[in-house]
Protein backbone atom coordinates (compact mmCIF):
# COMPACT_ATOMS: atom_id res chain seq x y z
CA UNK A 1 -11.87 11.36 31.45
CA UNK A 2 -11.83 15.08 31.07
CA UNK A 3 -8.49 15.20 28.91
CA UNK A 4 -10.29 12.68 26.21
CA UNK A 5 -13.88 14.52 26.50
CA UNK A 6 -11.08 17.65 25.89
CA UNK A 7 -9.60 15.81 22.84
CA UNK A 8 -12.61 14.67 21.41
CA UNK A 9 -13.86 18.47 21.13
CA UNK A 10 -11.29 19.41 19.61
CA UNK A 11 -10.94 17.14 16.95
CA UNK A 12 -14.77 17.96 16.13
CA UNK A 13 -13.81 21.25 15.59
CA UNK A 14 -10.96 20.68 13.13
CA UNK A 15 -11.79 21.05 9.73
CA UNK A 16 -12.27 17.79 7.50
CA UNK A 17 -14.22 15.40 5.92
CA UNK A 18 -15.93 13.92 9.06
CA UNK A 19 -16.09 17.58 11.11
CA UNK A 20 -18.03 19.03 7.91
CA UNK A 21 -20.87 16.22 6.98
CA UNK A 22 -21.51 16.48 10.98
CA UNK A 23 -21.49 20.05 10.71
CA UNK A 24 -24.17 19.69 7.92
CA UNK A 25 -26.10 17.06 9.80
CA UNK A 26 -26.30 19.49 12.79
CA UNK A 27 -27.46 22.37 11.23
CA UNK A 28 -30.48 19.99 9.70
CA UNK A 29 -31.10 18.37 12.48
CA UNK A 30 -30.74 20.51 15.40
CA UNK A 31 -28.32 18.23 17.09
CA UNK A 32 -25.50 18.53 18.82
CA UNK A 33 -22.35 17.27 16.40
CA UNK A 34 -21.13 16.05 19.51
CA UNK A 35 -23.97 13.55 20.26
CA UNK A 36 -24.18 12.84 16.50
CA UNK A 37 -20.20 11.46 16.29
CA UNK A 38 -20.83 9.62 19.51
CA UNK A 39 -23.83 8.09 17.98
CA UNK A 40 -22.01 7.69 14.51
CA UNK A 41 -19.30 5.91 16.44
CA UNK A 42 -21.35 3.65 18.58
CA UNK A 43 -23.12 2.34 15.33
CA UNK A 44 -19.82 1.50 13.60
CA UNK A 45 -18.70 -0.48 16.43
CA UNK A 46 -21.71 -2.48 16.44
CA UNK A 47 -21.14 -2.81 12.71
CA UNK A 48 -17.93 -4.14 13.37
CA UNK A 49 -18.47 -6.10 15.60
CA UNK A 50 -21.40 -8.05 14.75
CA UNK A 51 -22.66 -6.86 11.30
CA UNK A 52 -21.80 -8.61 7.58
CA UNK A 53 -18.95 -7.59 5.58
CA UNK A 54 -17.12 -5.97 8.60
CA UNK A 55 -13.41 -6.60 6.96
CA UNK A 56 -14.40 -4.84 4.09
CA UNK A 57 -15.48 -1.72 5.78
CA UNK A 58 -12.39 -1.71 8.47
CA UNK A 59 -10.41 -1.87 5.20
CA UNK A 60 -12.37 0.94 3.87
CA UNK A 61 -11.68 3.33 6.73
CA UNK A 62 -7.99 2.64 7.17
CA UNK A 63 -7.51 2.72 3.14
CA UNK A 64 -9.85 5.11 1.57
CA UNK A 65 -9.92 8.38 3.72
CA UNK A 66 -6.50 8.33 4.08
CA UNK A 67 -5.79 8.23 0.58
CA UNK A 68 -7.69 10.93 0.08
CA UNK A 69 -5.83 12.35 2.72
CA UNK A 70 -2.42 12.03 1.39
CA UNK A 71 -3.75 13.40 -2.39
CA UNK A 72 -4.60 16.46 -0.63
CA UNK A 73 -1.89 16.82 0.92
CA UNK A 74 0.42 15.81 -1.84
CA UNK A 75 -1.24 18.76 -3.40
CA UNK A 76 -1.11 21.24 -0.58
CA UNK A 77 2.44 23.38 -0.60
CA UNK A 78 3.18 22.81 2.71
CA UNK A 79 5.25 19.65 3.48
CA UNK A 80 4.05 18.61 6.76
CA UNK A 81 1.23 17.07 5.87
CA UNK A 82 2.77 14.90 4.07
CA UNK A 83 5.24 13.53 6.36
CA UNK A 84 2.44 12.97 8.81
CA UNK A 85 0.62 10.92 5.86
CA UNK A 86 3.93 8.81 4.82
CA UNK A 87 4.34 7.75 8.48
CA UNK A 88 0.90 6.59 8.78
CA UNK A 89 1.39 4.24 4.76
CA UNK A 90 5.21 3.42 6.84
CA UNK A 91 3.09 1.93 9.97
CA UNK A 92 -0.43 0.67 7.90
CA UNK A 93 2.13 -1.33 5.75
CA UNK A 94 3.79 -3.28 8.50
CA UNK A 95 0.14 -3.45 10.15
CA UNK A 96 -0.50 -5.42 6.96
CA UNK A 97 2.66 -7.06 6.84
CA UNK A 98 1.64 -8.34 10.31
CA UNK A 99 -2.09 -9.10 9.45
CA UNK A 100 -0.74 -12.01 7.38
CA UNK A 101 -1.24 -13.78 10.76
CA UNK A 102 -4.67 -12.67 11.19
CA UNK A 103 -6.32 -16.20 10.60
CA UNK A 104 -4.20 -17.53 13.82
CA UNK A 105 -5.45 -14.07 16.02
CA UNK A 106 -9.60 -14.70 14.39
CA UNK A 107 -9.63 -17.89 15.86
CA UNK A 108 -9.03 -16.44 19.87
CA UNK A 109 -10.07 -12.70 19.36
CA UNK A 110 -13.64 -12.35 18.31
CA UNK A 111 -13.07 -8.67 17.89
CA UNK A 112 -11.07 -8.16 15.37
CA UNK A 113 -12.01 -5.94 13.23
CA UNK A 114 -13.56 -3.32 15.89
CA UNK A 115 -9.70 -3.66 17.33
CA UNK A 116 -7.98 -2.97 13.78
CA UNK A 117 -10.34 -0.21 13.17
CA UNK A 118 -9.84 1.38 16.40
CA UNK A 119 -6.07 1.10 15.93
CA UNK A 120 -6.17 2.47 12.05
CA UNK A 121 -8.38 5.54 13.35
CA UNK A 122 -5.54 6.20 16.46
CA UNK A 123 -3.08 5.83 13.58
CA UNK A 124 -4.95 8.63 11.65
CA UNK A 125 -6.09 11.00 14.31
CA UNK A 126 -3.97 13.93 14.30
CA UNK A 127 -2.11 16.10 16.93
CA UNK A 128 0.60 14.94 19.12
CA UNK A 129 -1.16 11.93 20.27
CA UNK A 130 -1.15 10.37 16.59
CA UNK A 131 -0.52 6.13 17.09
CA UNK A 132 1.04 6.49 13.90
CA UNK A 133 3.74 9.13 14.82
CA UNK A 134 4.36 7.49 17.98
CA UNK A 135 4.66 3.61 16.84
CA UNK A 136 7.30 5.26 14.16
CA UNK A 137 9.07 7.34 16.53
CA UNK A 138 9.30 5.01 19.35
CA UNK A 139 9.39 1.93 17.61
CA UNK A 140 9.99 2.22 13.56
CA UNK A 141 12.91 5.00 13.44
CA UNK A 142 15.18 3.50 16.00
CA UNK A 143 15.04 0.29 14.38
CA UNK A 144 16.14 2.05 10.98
CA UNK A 145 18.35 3.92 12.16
CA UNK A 146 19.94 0.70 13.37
CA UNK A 147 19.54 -1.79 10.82
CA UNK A 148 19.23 0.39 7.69
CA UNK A 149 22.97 0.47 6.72
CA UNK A 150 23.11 -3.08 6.53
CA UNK A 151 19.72 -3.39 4.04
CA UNK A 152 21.27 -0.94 2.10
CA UNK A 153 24.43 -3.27 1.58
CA UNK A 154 21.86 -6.22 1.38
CA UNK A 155 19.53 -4.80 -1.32
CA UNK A 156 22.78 -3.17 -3.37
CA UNK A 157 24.56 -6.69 -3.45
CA UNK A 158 20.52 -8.29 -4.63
CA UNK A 159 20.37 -5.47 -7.47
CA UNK A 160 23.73 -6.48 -8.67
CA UNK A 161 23.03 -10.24 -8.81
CA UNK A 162 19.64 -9.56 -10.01
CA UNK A 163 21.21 -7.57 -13.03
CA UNK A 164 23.78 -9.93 -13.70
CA UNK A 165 21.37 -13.28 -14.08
CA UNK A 166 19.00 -11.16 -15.91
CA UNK A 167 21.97 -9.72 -18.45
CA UNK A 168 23.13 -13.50 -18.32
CA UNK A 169 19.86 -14.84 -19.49
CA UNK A 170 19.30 -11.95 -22.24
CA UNK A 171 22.44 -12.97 -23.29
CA UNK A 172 21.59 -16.72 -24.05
CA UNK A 173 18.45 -16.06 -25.21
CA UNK A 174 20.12 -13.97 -28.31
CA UNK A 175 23.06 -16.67 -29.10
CA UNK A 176 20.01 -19.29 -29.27
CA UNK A 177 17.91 -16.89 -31.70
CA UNK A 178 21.17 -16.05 -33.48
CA UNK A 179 21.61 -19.77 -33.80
CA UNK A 180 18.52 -20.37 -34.98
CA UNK A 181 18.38 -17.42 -37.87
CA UNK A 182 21.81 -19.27 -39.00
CA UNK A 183 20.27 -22.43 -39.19
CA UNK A 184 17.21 -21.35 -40.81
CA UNK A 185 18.92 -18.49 -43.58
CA UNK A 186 19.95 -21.37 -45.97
CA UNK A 187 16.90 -23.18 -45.83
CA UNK A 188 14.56 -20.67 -46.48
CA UNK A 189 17.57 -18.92 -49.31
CA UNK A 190 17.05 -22.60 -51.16
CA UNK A 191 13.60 -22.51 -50.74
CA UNK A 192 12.98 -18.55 -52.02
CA UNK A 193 14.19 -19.66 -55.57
CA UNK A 194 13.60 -23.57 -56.97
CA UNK A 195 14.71 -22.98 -60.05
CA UNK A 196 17.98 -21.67 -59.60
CA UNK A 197 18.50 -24.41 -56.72
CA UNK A 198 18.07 -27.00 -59.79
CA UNK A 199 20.20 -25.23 -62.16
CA UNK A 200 22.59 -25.07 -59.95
CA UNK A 201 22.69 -28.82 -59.09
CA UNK A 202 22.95 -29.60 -63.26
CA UNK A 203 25.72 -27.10 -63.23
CA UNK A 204 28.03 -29.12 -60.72
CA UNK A 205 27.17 -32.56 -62.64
C-alpha cells in the first residue's frame, strides 16, 4: 500500500498536463493536489461506469492526451520520449485490434469501459512500471523478434503481386483506350469535313 501511495506522489509531482491544472486548482482552492486527483479520479470512475457517453470519453483519454503527448515529444530533441510514445501507439493499436471483440466481452463484463480506461492510463503512466513498456517488452518484442523475418518475406512477395496486377490492369486499360481512339479517329476525321467526304465519293465513281 505504501509503494503505490509512494508512486502516486510522485507522479503528482512530475511535470504535465494533469500535475499543472491540479497545481492551479490547489493554489485556488487551498487543497491538497493530492485529495483533488483522488477526488478527480473517483468521479471519472463513476463516469465510466455508470454515466452517458462513457466510450466516448475512455476513447478520449487513451487518444487525445497522448497525442498531444507524442507531438511534444516529436518536437523535443531528445529521442526517448519518443520511443516511450511509439510503444504505447505499438500496444493501443493491438488493444484496438483486439477491441473488435468488444461486443462479445459487453455482454458478460459490465465494466468495460472503467477497465479499458484503467488499462490505457497504466499504458501511459510513466517510469519503469509503464503497462505499455512492459506488455511490449514481455510480450510484443519477443514475438517480433520471432516472427518478423517471415512477414517481411510475406509482405515483400504481397508488394510484388500487388504491383504486378496493378501494372497488369494499367496495362489493359490503355490497349482498350488505344482501341477505342483507333476506332473512333476515322469517324470523327469523316465527320470534321462533309464536303470533302462527298467529293471524294464523286471522285471514285
Amino acid at each position: 500500500m505504501d509503494g503505490l501511495r509512494q508512486r502516486f506522489e510522485r507522479l503528482l509531482e512530475q511535470r504535465n498536463l494533469a500535475t499543472e491544472a491540479l497545481g492551479a486548482l490547489e493554489a485556488k482552492t487551498g487543497v491538497d493536489k493530492r485529495y483533488l486527483a483522488a477526488g478527480a479520479a473517483s468521479l471519472l470512475s463513476l463516469y465510466l461506469l455508470f454515466g452517458f457517453g462513457a466510450s466516448l470519453l475512455c476513447n478520449v483519454i487513451g487518444f487525445v492526451y497522448p497525442a498531444y503527448a507524442s507531438i511534444k515529444a516529436i518536437e523535443s530533441p531528445s529521442k526517448d520520449d519518443d520511443t516511450m510514445w511509439l510503444v504505447y501507439w505499438v500496444v493501443y493499436g493491438l488493444f484496438g485490434l483486439a477491441e473488435f471483440f468488444s461486443d462479445l466481452l459487453l455482454s458478460w463484463f459490465p465494466f468495460y469501459y472503467a477497465g479499458k480506461c484503467a488499462f490505457l492510463l497504466f499504458c501511459m503512466i510513466p517510469g519503469p512500471w509503464n503497462g505499455a513498456h512492459m506488455l511490449y517488452h514481455r510480450a510484443i518484442r519477443p514475438l517480433f523478434l520471432k516472427h518478423h523475418e517471415a512477414v517481411d518475406s510475406i509482405v515483400r512477395d504481397f508488394s510484388g503481386r500487388a504491383l504486378d496486377v496493378a501494372a497488369g490492369i494499367t496495362r489493359d486499360v490503355l490497349q482498350t483506350l488505344a482501341r477505342g481512339r483507333a476506332l473512333v479517329t476515322p469517324t470523327a476525321a469523316l465527320g470534321a469535313d462533309p464536303k470533302a467526304s462527298v467529293t471524294q465519293l464523286q471522285k471514285d465513281k
